[in-house]
Protein backbone atom coordinates (compact mmCIF):
# COMPACT_ATOMS: atom_id res chain seq x y z
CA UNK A 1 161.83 216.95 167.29
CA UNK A 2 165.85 217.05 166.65
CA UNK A 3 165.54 214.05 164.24
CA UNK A 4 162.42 215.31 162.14
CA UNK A 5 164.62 218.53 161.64
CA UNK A 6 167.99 216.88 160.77
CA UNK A 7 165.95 214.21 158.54
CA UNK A 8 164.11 217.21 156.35
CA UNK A 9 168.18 218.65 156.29
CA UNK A 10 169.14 215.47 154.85
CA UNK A 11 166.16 215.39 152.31
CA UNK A 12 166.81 218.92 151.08
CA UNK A 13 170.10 218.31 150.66
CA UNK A 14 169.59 215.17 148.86
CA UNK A 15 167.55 216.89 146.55
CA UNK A 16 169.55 219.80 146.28
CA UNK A 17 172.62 217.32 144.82
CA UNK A 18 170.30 215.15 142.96
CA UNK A 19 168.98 219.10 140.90
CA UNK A 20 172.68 219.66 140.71
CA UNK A 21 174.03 216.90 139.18
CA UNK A 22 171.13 216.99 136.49
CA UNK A 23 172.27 220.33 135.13
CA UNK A 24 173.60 221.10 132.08
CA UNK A 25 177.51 221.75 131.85
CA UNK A 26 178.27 225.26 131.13
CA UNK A 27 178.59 225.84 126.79
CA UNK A 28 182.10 225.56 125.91
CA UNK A 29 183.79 228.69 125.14
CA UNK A 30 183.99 229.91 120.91
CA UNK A 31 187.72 229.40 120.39
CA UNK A 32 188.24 232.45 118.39
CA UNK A 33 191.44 233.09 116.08
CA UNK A 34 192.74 235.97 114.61
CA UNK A 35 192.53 236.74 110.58
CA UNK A 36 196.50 236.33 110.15
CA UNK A 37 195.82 233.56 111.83
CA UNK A 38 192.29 232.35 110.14
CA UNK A 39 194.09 232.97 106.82
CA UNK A 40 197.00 230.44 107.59
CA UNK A 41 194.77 227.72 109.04
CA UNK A 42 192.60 228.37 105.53
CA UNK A 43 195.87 228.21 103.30
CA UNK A 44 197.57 225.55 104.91
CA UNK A 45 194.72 223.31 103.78
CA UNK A 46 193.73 222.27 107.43
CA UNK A 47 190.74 224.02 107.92
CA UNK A 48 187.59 224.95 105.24
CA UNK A 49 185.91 228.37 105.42
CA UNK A 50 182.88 228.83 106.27
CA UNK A 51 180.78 232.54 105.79
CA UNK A 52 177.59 232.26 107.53
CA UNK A 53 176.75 236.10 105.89
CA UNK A 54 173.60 236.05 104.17
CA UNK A 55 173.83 235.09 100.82
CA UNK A 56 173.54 239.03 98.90
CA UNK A 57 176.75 239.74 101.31
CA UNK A 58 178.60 236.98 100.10
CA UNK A 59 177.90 237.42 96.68
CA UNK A 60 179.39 240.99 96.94
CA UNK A 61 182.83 239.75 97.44
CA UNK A 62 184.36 237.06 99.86
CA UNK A 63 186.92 234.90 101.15
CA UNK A 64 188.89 232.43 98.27
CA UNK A 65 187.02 228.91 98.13
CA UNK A 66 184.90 229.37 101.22
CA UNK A 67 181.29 228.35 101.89
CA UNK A 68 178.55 230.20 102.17
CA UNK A 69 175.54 229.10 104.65
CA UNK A 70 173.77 231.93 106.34
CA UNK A 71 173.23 231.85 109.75
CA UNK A 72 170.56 234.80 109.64
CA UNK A 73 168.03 236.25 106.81
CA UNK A 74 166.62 239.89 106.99
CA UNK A 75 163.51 240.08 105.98
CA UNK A 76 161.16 242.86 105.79
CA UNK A 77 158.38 241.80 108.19
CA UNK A 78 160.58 240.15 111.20
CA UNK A 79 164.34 241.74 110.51
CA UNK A 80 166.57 239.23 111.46
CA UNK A 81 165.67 235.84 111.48
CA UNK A 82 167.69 232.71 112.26
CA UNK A 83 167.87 230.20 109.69
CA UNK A 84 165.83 227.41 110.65
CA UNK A 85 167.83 225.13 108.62
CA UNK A 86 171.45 226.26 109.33
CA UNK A 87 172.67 222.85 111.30
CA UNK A 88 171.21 220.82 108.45
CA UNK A 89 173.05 222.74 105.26
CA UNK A 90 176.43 222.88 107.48
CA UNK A 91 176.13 219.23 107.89
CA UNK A 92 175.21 218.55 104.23
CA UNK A 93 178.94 220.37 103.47
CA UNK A 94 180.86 219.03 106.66
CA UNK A 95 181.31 215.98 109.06
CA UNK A 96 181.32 217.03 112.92
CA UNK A 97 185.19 216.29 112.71
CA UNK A 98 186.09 218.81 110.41
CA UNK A 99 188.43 221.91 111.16
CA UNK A 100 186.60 225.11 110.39
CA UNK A 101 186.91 228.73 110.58
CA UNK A 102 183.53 230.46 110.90
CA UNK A 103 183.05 234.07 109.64
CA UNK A 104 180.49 236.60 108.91
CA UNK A 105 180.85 240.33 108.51
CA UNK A 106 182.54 241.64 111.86
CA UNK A 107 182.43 238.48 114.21
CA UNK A 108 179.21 238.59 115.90
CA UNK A 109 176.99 236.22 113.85
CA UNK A 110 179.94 233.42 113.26
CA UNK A 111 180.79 233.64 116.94
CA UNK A 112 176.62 232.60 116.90
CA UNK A 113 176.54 230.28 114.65
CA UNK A 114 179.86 228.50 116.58
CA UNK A 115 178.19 228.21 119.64
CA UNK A 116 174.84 226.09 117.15
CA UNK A 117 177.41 223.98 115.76
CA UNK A 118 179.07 223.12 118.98
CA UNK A 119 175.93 222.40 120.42
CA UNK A 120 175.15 220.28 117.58
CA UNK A 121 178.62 218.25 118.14
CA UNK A 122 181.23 219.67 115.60
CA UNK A 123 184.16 219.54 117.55
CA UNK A 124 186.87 221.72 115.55
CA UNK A 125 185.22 225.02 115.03
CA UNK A 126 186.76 228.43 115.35
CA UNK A 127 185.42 232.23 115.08
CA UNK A 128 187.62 234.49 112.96
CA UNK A 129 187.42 237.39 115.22
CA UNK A 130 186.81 241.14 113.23
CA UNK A 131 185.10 238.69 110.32
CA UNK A 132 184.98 239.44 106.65
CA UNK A 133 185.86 243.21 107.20
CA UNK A 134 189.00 242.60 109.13
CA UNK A 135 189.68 239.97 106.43
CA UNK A 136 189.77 242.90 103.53
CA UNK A 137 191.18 245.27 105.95
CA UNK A 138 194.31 243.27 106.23
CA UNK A 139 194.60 242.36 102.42
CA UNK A 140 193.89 238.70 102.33
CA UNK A 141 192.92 237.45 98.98
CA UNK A 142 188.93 237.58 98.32
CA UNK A 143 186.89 236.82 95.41
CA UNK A 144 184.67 239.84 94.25
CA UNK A 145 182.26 239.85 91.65
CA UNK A 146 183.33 240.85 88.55
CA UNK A 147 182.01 244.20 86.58
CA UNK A 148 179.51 244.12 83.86
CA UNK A 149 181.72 245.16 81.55
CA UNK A 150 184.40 242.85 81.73
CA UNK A 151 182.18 239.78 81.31
């Protein structure tokens, strides 16, 4: 009886190593960066922008030369809803090896949309923590649309 016992130990624990070593590594960690920061990576000319906001939000005022793909639409029927096609129009801008700074409005959705394009193999992407707001908040140059009257 002592071997039928200690061979069923051995199976489940073959089994147990063989489940193990089929599962997925843990996601990587967002490296996230600070807007003093985000704005020197930006200015320096190392890393692109890119605003993930939907697009109304970005036309109402954003950061200097960055690149607007939203990561999220509202709609009226389902609220929020991810943009199906969000991998596709980042990749039509960028190449996996590219340095980017993500940002949306506070942090939330860029440190989202980070974890998508990791998982979809760009390798050099940060989250500007405190997003867009933090961006204004600490006077960093934006581009707002202009009034009627001056055009």
């Amino acid at each position: 009886m002592r071997p039928a016992i200690a061979l069923t130990i051995c199976a489940l624990f073959a089994l147990l190593v063989a489940a193990r070593g089929s599962e997925k590594p843990p996601a990587a960690a967002v490296a996230a960066v600070g807007v003093a920061a985000a704005s020197d990576l930006v200015v320096s000319g190392g890393h692109r922008y890119l605003d993930v906001r939907t697009e109304k939000e970005f036309r109402n005022g954003h950061v200097v030369d960055s690149l607007n793909v939203p990561y999220l639409f509202f709609t009226s029927q389902a609220g929020r809803e991810k943009n199906p096609k969000f991998i596709e129009q980042v990749a039509a801008h960028f190449d996996k090896q590219d340095r980017i700074v993500v940002g949306c409005k506070s942090g939330v959705r860029s440190e989202l949309a980070c974890f998508d394009l990791m998982a979809a193999g760009f390798e050099n992407v940060k989250n500007m923590d405190g997003g867009y707001d933090a961006w204004v908040e600490n006077g960093f140059a934006v581009k707002k649309p202009q009034a009627q009257d001056e055009l």
